[in-house]
N, C-alpha and C. Protein backbone atom coordinates (compact mmCIF):
# COMPACT_ATOMS: atom_id res chain seq x y z
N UNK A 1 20.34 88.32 -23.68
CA UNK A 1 20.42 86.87 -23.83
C UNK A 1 20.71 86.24 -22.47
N UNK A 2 20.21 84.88 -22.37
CA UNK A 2 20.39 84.57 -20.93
C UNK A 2 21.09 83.73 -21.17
N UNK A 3 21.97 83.62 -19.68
CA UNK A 3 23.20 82.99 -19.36
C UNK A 3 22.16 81.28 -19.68
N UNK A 4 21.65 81.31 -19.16
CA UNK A 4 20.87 79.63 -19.51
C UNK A 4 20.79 79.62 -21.20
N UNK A 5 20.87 80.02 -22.23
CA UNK A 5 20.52 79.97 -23.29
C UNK A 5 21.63 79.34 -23.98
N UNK A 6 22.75 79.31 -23.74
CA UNK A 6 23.86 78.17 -24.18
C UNK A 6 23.93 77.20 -23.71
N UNK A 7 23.27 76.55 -22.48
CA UNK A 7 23.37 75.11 -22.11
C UNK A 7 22.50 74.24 -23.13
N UNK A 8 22.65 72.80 -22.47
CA UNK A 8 22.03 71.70 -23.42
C UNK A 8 20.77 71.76 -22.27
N UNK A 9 20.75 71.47 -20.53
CA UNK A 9 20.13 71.54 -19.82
C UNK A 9 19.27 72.82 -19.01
N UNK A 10 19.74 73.80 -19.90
CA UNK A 10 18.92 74.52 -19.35
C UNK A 10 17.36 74.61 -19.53
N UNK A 11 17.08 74.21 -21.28
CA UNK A 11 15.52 74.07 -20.82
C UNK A 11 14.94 73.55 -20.34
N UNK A 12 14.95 72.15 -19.98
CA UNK A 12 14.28 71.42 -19.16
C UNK A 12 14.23 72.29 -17.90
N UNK A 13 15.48 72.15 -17.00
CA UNK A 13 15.48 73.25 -16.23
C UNK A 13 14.04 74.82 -15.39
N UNK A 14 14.32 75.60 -16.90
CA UNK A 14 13.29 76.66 -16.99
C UNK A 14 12.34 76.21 -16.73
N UNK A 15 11.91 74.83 -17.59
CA UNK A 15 10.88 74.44 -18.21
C UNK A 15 10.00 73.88 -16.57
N UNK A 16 10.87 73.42 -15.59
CA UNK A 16 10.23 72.71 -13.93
C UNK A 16 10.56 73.86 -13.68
N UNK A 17 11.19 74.91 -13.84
CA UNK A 17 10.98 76.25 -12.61
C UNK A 17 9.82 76.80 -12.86
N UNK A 18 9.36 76.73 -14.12
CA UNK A 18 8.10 77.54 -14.56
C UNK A 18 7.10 77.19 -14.27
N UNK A 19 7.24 75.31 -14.39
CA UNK A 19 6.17 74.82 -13.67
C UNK A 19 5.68 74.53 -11.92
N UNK A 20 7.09 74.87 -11.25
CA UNK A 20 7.01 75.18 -9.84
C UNK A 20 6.16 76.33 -9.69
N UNK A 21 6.62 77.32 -10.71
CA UNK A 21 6.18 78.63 -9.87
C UNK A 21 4.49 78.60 -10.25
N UNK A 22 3.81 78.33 -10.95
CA UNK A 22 2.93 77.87 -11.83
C UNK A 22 1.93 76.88 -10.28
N UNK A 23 2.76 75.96 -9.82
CA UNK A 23 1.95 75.41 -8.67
C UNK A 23 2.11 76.41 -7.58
N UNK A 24 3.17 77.15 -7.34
CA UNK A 24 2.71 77.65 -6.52
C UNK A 24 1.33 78.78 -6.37
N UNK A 25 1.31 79.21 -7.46
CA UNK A 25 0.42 80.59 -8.14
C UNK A 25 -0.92 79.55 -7.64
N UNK A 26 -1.20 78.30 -8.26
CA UNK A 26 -2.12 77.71 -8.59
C UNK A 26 -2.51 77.41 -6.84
N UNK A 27 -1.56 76.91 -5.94
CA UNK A 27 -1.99 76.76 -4.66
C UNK A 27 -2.37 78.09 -4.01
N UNK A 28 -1.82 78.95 -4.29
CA UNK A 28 -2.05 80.25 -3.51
C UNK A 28 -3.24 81.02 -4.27
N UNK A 29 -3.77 80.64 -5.37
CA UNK A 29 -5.40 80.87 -5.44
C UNK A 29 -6.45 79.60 -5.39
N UNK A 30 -5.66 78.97 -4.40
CA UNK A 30 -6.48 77.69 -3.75
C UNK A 30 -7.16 76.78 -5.14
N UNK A 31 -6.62 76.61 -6.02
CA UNK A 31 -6.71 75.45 -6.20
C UNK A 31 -5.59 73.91 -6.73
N UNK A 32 -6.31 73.86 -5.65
CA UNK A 32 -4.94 72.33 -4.80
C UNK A 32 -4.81 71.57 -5.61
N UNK A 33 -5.75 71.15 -6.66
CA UNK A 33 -5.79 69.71 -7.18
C UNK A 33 -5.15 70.31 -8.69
N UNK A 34 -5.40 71.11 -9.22
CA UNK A 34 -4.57 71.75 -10.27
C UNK A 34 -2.79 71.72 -9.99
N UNK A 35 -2.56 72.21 -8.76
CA UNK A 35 -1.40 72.77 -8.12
C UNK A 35 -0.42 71.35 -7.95
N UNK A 36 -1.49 70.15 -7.44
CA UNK A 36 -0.50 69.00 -7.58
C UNK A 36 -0.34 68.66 -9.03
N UNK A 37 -1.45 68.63 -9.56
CA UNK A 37 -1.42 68.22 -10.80
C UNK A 37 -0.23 68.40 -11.66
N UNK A 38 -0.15 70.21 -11.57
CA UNK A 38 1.32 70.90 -11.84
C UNK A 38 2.86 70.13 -11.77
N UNK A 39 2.72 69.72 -10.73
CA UNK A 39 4.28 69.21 -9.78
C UNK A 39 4.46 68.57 -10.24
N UNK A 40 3.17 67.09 -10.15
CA UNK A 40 3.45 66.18 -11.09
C UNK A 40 3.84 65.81 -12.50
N UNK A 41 3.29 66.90 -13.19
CA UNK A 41 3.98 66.52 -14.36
C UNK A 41 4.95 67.39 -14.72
N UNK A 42 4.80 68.56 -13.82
CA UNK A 42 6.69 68.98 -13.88
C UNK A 42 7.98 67.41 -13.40
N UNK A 43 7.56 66.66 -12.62
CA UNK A 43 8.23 65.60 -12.54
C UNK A 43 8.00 64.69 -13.50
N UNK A 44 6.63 64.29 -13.87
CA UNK A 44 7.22 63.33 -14.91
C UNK A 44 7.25 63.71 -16.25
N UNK A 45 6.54 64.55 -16.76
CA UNK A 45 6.96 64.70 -18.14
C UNK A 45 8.68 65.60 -18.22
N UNK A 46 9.35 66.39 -17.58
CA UNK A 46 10.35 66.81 -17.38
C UNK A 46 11.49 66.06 -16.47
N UNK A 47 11.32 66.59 -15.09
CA UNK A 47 12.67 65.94 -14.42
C UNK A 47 13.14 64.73 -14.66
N UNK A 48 11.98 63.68 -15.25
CA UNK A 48 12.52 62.56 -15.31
C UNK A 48 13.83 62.31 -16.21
N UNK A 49 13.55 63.40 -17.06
CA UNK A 49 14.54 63.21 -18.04
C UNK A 49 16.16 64.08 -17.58
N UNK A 50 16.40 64.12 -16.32
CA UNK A 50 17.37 64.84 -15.44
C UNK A 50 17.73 64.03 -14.81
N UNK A 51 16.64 62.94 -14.61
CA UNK A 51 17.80 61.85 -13.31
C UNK A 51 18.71 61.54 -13.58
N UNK A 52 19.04 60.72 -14.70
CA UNK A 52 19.95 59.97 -14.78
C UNK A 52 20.87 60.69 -14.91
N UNK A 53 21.47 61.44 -15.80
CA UNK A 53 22.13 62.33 -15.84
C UNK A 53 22.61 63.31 -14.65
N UNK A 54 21.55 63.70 -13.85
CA UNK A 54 22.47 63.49 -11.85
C UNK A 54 22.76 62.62 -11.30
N UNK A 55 22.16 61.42 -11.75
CA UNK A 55 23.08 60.04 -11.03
C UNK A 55 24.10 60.47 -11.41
N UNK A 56 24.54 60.01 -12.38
CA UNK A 56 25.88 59.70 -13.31
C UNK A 56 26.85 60.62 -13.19
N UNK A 57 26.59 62.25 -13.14
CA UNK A 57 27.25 63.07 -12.90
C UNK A 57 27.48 63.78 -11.05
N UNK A 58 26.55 63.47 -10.69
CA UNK A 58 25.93 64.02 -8.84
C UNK A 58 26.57 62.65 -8.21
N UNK A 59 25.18 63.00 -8.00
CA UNK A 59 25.27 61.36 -6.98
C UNK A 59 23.65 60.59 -7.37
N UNK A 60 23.65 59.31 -6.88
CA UNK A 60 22.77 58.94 -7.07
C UNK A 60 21.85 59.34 -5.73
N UNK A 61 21.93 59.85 -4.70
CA UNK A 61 21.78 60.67 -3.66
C UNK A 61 20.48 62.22 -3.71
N UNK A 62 21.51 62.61 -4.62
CA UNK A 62 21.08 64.18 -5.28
C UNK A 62 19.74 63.94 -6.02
N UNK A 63 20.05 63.56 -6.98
CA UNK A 63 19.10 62.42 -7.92
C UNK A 63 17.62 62.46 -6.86
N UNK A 64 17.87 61.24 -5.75
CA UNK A 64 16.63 60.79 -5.02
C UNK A 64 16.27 62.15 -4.06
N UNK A 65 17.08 62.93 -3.43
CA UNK A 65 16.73 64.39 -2.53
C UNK A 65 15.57 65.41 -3.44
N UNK A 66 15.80 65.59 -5.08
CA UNK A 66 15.04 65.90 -5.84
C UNK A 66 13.88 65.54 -6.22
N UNK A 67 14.22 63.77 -6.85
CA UNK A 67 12.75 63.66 -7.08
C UNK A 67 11.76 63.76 -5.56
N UNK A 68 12.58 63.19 -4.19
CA UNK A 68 11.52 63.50 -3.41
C UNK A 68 10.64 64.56 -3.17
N UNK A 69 11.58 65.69 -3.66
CA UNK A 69 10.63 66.82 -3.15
C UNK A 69 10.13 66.82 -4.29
N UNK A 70 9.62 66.92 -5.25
CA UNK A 70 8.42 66.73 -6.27
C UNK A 70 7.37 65.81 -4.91
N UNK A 71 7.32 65.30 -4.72
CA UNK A 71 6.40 64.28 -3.81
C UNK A 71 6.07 65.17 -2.75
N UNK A 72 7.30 65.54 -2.14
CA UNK A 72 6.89 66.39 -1.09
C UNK A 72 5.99 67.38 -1.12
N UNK A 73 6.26 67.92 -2.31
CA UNK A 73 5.99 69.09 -2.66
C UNK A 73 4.03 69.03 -2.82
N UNK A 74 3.72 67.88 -3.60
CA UNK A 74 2.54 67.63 -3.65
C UNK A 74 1.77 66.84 -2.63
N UNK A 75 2.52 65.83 -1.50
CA UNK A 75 2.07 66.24 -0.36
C UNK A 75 1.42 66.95 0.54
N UNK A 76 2.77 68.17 0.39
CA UNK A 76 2.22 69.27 1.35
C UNK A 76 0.81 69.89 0.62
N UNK A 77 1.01 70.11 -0.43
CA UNK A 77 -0.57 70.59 -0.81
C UNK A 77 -1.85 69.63 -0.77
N UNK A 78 -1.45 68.63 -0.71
CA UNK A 78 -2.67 67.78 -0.71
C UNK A 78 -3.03 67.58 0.91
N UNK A 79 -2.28 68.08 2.23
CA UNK A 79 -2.35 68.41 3.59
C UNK A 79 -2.46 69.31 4.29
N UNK A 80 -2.94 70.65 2.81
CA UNK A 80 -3.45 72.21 2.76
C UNK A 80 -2.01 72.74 3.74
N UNK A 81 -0.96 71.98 3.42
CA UNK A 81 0.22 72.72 4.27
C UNK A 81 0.20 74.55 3.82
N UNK A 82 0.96 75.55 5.25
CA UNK A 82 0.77 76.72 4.65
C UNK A 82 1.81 76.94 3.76
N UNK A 83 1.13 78.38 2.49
CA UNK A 83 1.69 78.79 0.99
C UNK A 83 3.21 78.79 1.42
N UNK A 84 3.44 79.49 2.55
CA UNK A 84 5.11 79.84 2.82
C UNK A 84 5.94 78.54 2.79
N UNK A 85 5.25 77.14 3.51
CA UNK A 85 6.43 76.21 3.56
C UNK A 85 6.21 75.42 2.32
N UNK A 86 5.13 75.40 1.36
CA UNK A 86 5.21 74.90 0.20
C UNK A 86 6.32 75.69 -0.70
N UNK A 87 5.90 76.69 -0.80
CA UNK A 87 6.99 77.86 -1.48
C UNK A 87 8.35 77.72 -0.96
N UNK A 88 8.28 77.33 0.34
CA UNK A 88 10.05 76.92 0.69
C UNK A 88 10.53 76.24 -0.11
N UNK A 89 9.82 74.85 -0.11
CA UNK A 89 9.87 73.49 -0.48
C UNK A 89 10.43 73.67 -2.12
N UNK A 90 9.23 74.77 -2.63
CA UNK A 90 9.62 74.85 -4.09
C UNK A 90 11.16 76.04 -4.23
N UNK A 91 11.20 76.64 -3.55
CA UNK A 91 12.46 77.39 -3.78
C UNK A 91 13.49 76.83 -3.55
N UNK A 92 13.75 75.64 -2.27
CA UNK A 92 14.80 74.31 -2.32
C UNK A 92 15.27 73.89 -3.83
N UNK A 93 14.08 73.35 -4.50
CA UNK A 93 14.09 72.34 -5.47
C UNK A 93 14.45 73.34 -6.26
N UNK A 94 14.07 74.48 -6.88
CA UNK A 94 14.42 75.63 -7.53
C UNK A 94 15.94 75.75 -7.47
N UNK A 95 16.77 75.86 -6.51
CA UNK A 95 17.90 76.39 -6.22
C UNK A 95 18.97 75.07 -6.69
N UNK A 96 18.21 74.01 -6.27
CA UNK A 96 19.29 72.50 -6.18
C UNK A 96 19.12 72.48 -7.62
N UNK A 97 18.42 72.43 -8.64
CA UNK A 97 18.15 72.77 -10.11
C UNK A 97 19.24 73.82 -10.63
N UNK A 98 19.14 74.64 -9.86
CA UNK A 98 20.30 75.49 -10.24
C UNK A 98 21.55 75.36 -10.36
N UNK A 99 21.95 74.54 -9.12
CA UNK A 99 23.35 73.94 -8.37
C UNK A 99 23.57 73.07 -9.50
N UNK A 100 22.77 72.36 -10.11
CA UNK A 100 23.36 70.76 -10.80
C UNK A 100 23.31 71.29 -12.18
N UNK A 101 22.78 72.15 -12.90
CA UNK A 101 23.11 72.54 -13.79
C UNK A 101 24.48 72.69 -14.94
N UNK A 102 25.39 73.42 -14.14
CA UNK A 102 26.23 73.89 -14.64
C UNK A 102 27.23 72.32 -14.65
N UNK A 103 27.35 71.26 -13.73
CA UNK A 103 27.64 70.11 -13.56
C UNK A 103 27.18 69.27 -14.53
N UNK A 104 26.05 69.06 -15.24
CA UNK A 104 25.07 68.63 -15.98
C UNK A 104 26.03 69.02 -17.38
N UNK A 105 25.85 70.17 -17.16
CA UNK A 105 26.44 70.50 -18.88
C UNK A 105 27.66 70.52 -19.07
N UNK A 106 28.56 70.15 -18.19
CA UNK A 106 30.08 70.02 -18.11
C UNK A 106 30.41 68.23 -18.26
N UNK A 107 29.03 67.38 -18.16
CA UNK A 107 28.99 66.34 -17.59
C UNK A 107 29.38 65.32 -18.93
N UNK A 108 28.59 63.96 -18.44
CA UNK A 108 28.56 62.99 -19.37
C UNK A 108 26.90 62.99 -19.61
N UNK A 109 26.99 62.38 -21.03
CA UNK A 109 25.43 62.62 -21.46
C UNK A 109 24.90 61.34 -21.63
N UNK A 110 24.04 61.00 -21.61
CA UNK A 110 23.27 59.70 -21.49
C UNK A 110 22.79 59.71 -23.07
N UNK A 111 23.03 57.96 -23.85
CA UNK A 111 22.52 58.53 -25.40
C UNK A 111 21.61 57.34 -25.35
């Protein structure tokens, strides 16, 4: 059983890591326009529903460092940036997902 399987936030969570890793797969067999496609709606059909809830609990700071890199992230692929610093980009956002988590579910909930 996974340690994520008792939170309230962990699926969403899974749910943009899977779709990170998913763009990255998708950029690194070159196709780009799929790969943004990915990011994007790992941001809006998902993270969106994380902001507020890092405002409120983070910062409203944390919040904007995140959604940017969704942007960034599809940026760099749409500027054929190389697989390694996209994959950075996504292992950042990966990790800061991680960090706010456990904060998230300790937090206040938005109704």
């Amino acid at each position: 059983m996974s340690v994520w399987a008792s939170t309230n936030y962990a699926p969403l969570i899974e749910d943009i890591e899977q779709r990170l890793d998913k763009t990255a797969e998708l950029y690194q067999q070159q196709h780009a326009d799929e790969a943004r496609r990915t990011v994007q709606m790992a941001y809006f059909e998902v993270f969106e529903n994380l902001e507020g809830p890092i405002r409120i609990n983070i910062s409203a700071r944390k919040s904007y460092e995140m959604e940017s890199a969704f942007g960034e992230i599809r940026r760099m692929i749409g500027e054929k940036k190389p697989l390694a610093d996209v994959q950075a980009r996504i292992d950042w956002l990966k990790a800061a997902l991680r960090e706010v988590e456990p904060v998230l579910d300790g937090g206040h909930r938005l109704v």
